[in-house]
Each structure stands twice: as structure tokens, then as C-alpha cells.
PDB file of N, CA and C in Angstrom:
ATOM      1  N   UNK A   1     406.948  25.593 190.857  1.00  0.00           N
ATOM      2  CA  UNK A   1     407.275  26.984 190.690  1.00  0.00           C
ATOM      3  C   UNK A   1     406.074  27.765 190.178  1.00  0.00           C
ATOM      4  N   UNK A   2     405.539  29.049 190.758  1.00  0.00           N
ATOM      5  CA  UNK A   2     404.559  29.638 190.466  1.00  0.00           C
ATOM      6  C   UNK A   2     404.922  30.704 189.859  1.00  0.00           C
ATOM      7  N   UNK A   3     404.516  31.486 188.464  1.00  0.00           N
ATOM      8  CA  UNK A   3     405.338  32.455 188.366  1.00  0.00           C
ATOM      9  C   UNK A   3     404.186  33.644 188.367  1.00  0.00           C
ATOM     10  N   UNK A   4     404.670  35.282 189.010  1.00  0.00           N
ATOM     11  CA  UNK A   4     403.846  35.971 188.842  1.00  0.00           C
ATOM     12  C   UNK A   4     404.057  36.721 188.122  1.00  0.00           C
ATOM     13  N   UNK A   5     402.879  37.489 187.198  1.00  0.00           N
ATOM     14  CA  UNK A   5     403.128  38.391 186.530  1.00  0.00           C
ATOM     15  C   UNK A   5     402.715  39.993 186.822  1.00  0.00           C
ATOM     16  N   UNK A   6     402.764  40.797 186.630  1.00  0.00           N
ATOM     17  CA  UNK A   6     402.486  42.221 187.253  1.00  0.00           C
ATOM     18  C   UNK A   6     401.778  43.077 185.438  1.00  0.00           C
ATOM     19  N   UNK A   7     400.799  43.254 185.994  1.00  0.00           N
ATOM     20  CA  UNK A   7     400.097  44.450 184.981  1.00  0.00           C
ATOM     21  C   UNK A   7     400.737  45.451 185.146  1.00  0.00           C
ATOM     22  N   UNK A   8     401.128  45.936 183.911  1.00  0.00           N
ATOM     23  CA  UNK A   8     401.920  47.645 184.050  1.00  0.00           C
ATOM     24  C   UNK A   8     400.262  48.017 183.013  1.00  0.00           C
ATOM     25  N   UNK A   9     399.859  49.349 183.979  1.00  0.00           N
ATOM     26  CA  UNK A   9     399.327  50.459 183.311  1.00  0.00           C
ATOM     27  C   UNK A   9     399.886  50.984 182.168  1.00  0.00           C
ATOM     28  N   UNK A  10     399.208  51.232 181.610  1.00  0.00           N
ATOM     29  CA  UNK A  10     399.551  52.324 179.850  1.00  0.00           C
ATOM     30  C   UNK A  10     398.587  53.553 180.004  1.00  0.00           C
ATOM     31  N   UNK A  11     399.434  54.565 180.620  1.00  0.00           N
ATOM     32  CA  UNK A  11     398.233  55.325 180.347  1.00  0.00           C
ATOM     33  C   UNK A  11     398.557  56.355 179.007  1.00  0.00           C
ATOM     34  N   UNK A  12     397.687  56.861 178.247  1.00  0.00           N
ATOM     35  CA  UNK A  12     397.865  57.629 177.170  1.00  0.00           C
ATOM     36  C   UNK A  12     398.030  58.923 177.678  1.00  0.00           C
ATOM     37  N   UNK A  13     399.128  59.531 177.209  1.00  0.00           N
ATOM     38  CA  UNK A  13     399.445  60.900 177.080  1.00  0.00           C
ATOM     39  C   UNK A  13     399.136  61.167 176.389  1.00  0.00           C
ATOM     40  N   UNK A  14     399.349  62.770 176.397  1.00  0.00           N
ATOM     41  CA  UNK A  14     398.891  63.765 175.658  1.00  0.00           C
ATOM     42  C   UNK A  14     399.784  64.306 174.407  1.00  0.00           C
ATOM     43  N   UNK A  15     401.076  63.947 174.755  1.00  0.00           N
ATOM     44  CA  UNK A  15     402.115  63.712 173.963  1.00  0.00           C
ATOM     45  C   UNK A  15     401.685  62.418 172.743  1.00  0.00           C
ATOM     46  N   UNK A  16     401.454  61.329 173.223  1.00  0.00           N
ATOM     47  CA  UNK A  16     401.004  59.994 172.594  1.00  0.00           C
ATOM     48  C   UNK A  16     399.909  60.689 171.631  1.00  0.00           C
ATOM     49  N   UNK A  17     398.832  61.446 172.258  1.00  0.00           N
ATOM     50  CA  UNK A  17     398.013  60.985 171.373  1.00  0.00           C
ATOM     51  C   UNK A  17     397.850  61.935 169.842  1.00  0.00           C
ATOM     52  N   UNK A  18     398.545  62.938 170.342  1.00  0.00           N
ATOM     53  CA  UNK A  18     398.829  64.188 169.440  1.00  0.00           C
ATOM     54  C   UNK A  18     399.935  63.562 167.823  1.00  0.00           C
ATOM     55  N   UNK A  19     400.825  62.854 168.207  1.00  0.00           N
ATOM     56  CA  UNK A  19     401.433  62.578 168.049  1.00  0.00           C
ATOM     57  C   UNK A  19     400.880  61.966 166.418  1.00  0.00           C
ATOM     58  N   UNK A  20     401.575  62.046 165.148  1.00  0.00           N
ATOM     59  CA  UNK A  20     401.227  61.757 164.002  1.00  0.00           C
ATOM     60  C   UNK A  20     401.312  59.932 163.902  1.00  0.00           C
ATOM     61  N   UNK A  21     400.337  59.015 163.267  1.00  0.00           N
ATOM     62  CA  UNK A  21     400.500  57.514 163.248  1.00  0.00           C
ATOM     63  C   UNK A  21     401.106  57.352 161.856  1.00  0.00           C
ATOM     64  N   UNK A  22     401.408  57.564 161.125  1.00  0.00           N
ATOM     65  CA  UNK A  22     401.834  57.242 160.226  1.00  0.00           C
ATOM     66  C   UNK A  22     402.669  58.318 159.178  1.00  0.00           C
ATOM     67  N   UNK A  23     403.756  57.852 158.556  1.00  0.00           N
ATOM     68  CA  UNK A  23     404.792  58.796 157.835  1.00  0.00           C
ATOM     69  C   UNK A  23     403.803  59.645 156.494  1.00  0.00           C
ATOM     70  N   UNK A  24     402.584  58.833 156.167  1.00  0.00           N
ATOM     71  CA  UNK A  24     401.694  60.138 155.141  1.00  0.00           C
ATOM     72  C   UNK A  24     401.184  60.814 156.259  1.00  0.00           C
ATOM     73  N   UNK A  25     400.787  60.783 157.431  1.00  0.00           N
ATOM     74  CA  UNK A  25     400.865  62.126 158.039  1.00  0.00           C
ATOM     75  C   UNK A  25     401.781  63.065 158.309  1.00  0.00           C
ATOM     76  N   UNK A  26     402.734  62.579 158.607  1.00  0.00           N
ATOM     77  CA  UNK A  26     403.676  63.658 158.680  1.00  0.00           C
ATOM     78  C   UNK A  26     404.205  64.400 157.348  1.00  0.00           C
ATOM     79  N   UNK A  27     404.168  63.659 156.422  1.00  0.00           N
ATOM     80  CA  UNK A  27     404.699  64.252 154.871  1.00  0.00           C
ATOM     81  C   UNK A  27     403.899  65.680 154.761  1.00  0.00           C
ATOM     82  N   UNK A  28     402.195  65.385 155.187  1.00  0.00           N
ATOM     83  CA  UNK A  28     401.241  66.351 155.229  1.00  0.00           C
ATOM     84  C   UNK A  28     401.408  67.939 155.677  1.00  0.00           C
ATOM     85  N   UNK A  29     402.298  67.374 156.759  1.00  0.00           N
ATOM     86  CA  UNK A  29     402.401  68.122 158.391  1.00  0.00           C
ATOM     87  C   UNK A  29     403.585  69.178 157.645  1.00  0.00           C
ATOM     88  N   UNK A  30     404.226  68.104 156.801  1.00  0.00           N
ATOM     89  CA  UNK A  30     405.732  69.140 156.312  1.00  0.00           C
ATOM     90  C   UNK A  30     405.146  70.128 155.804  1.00  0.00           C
ATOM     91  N   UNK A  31     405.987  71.428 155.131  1.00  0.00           N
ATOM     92  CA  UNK A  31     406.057  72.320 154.348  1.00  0.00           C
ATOM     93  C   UNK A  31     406.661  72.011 153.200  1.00  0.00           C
ATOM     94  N   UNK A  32     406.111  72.920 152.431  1.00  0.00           N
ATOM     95  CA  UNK A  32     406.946  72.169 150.979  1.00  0.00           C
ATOM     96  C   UNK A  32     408.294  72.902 150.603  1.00  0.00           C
ATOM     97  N   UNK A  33     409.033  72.609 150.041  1.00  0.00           N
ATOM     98  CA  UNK A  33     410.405  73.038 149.774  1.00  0.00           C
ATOM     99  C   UNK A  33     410.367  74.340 149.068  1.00  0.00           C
ATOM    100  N   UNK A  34     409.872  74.227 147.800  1.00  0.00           N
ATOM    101  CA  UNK A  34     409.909  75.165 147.042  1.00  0.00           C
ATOM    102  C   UNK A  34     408.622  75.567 146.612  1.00  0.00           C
ATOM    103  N   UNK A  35     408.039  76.067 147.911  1.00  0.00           N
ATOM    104  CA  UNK A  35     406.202  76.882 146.941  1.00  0.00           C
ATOM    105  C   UNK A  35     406.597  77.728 146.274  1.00  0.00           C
ATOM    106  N   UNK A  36     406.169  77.981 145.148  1.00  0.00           N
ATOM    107  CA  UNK A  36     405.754  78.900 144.202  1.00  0.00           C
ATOM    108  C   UNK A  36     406.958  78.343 142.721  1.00  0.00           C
ATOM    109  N   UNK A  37     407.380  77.712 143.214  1.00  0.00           N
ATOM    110  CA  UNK A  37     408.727  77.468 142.586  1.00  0.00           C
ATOM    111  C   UNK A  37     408.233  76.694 141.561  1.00  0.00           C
ATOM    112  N   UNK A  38     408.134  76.984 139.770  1.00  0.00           N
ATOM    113  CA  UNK A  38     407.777  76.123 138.700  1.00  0.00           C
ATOM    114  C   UNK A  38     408.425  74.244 138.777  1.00  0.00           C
ATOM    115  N   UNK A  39     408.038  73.571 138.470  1.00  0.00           N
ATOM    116  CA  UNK A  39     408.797  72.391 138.317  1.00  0.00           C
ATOM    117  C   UNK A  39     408.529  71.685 136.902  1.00  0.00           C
ATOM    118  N   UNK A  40     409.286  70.870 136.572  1.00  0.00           N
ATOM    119  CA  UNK A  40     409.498  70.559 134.895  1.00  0.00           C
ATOM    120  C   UNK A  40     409.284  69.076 134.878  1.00  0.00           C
ATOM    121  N   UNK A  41     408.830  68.795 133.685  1.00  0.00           N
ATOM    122  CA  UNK A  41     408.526  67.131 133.254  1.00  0.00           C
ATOM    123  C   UNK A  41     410.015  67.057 132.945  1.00  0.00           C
ATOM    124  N   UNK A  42     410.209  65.671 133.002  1.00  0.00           N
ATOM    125  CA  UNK A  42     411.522  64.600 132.585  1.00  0.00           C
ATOM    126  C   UNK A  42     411.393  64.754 131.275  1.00  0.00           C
ATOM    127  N   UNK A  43     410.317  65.065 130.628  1.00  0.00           N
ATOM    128  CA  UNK A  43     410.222  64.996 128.910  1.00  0.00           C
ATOM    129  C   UNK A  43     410.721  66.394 128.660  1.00  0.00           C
ATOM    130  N   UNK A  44     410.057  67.478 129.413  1.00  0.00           N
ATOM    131  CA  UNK A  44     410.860  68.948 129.540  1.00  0.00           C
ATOM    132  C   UNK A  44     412.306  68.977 129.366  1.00  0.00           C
ATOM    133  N   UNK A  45     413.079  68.079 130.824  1.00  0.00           N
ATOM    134  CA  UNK A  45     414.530  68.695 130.857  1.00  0.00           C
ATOM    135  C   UNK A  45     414.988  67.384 129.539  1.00  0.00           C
ATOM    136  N   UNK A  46     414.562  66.684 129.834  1.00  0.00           N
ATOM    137  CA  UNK A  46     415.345  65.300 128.601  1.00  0.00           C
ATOM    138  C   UNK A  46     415.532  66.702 127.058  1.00  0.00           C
ATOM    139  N   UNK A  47     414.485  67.012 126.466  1.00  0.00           N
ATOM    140  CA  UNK A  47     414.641  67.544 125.153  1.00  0.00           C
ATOM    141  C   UNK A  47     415.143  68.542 125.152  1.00  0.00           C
ATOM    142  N   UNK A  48     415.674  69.253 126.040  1.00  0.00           N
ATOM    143  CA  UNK A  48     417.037  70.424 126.446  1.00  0.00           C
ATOM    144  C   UNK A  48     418.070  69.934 126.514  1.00  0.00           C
ATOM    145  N   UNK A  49     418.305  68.590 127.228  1.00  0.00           N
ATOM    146  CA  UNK A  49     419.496  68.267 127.192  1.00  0.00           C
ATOM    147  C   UNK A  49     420.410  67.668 126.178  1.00  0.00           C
ATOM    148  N   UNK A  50     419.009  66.884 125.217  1.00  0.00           N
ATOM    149  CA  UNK A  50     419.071  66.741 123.895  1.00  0.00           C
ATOM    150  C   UNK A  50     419.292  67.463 123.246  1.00  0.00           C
ATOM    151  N   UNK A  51     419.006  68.957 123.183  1.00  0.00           N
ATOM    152  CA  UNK A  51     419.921  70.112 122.333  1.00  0.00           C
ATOM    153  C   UNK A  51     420.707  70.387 122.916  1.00  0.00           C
ATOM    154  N   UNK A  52     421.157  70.499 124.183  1.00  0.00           N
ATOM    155  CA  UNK A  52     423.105  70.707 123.911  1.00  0.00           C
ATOM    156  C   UNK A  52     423.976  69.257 123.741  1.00  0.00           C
ATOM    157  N   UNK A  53     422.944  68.807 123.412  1.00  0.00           N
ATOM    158  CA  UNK A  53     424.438  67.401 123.217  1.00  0.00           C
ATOM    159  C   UNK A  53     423.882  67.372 121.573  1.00  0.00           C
ATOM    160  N   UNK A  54     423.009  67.933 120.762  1.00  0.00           N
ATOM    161  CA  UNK A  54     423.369  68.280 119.230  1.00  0.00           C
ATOM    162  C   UNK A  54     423.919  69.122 119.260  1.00  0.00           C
ATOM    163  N   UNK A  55     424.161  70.456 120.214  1.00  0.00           N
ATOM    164  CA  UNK A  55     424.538  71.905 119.959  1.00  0.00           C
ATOM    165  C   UNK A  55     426.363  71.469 120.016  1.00  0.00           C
ATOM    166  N   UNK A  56     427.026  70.473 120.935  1.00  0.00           N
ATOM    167  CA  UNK A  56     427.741  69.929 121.571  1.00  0.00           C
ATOM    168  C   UNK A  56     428.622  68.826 120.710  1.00  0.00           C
ATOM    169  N   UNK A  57     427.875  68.854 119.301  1.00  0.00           N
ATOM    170  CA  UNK A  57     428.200  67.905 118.563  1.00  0.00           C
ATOM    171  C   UNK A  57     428.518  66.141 118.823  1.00  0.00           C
ATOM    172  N   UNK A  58     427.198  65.994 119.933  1.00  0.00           N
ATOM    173  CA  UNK A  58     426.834  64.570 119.645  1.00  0.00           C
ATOM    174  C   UNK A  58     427.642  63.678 120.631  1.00  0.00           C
ATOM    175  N   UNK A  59     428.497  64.495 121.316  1.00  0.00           N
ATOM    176  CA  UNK A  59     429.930  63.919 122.054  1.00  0.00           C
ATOM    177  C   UNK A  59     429.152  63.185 123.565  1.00  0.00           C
ATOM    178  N   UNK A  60     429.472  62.173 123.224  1.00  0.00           N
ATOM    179  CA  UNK A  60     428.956  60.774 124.437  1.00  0.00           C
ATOM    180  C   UNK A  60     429.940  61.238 125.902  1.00  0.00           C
ATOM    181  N   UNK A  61     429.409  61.076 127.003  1.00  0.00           N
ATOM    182  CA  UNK A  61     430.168  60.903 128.253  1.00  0.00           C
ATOM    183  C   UNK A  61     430.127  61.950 129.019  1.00  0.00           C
ATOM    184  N   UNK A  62     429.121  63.349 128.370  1.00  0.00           N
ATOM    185  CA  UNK A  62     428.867  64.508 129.068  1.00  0.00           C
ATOM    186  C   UNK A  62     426.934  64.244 129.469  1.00  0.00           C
ATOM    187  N   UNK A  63     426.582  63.519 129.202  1.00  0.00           N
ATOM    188  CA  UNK A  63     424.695  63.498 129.451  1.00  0.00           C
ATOM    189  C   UNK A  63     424.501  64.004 130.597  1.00  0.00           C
ATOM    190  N   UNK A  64     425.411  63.637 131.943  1.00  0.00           N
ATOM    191  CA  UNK A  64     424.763  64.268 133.747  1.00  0.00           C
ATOM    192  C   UNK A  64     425.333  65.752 133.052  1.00  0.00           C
ATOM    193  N   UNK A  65     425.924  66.193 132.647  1.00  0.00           N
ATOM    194  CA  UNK A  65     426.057  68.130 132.295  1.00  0.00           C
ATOM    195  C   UNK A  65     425.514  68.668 131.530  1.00  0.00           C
ATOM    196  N   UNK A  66     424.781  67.792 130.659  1.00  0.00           N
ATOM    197  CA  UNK A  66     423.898  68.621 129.640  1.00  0.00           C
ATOM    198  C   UNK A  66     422.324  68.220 130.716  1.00  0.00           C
ATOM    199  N   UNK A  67     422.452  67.436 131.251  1.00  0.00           N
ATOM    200  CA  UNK A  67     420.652  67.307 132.018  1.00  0.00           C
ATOM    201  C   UNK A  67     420.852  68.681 132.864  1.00  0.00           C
ATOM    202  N   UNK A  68     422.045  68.399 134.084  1.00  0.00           N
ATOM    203  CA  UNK A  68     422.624  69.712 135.154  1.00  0.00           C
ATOM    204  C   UNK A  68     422.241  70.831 134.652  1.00  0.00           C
ATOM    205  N   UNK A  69     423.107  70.772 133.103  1.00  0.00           N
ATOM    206  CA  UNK A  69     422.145  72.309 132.718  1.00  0.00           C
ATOM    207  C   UNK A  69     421.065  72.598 131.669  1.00  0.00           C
ATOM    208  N   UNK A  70     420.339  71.496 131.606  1.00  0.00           N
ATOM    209  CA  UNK A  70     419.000  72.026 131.139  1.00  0.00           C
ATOM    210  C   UNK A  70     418.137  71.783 132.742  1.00  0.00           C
ATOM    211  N   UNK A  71     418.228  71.305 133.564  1.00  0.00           N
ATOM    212  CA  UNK A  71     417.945  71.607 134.789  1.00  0.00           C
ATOM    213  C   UNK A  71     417.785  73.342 135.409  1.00  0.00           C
ATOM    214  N   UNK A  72     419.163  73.210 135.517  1.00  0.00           N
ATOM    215  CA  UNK A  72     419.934  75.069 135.555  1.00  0.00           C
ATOM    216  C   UNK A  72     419.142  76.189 134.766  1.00  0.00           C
ATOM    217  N   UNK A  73     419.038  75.652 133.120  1.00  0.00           N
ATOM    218  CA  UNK A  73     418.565  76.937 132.719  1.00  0.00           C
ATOM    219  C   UNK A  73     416.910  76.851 132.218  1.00  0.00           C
ATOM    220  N   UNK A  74     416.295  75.692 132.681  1.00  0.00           N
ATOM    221  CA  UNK A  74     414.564  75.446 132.929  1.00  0.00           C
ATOM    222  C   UNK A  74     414.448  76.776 134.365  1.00  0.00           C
ATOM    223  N   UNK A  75     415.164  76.495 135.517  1.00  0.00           N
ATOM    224  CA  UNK A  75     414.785  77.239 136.314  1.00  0.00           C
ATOM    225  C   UNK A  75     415.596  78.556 136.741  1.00  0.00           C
ATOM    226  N   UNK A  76     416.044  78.717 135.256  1.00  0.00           N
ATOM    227  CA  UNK A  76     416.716  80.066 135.356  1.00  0.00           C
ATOM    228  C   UNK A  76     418.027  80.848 136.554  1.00  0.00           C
ATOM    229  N   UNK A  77     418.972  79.486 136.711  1.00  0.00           N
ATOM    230  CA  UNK A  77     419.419  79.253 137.464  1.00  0.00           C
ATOM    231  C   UNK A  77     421.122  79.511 136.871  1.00  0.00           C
ATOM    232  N   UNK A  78     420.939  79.448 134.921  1.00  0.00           N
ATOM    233  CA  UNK A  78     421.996  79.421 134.771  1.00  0.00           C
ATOM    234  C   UNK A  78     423.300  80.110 135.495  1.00  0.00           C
ATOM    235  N   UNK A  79     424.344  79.654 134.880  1.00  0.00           N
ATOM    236  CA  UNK A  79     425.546  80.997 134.976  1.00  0.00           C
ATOM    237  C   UNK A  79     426.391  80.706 134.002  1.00  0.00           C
TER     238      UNK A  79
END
């Protein structure tokens, strides 16, 4: 049994070559979400959230609503 094989051409498009190789290029390529928009250290929102849970009297089982809103009112978002 002889077996044959067949060369397939590759030719490069123009599509292909434009085309970004790797996901840190494209991150590049993005736009950013929020230009101009301030952003806060974890040490920032942590010691806000730490005063409403003293302001809050210390009460365990609310921490994701006191971060939510020292989040909220870092970027002036309150209500």
C-alpha cells in the first residue's frame, strides 16, 4: 500500500496578518473603562469600611456593605 499525501498551500492573508498574536496585545488595543475616573487602594476602601463598622457598632456579618459603601462613597457614588 502506497500512501499519498497532498501539500495544502497556506497562504497568509491580510486578515491573518493584521490580526493581534497574543491576548497582551489585545488588552493594549482595548480602551479603558473608566479614563479619567480616580481609583482607590484596598488600604483606602479597607479603612472606610473600618469606620462604619465602628460607626455601626462593631456588628459582624455586614463587612460586603460597609466595603459596597466605602466603595460608593470613595467615588462619590453614594445615595
Amino acid at each position: 500500500m502506497t500512501e499519498t499525501t497532498k501539500k495544502i498551500s497556506r497562504k497568509k492573508t491580510s486578515a491573518s496578518a493584521s490580526a493581534p498574536t497574543s491576548i497582551a496585545s489585545k488588552r493594549k488595543a482595548a480602551p479603558k473603562a473608566a479614563e479619567g475616573a480616580k481609583s482607590f487602594t484596598h488600604d483606602e476602601i479597607a479603612k472606610l469600611a473600618h469606620r462604619f463598622w465602628n460607626e455601626r457598632g462593631r456588628q459582624h456579618g455586614h463587612d460586603a456593605e460597609d466595603w459596597f459603601r466605602a466603595e460608593q462613597t470613595l467615588l462619590g457614588k453614594a445615595s
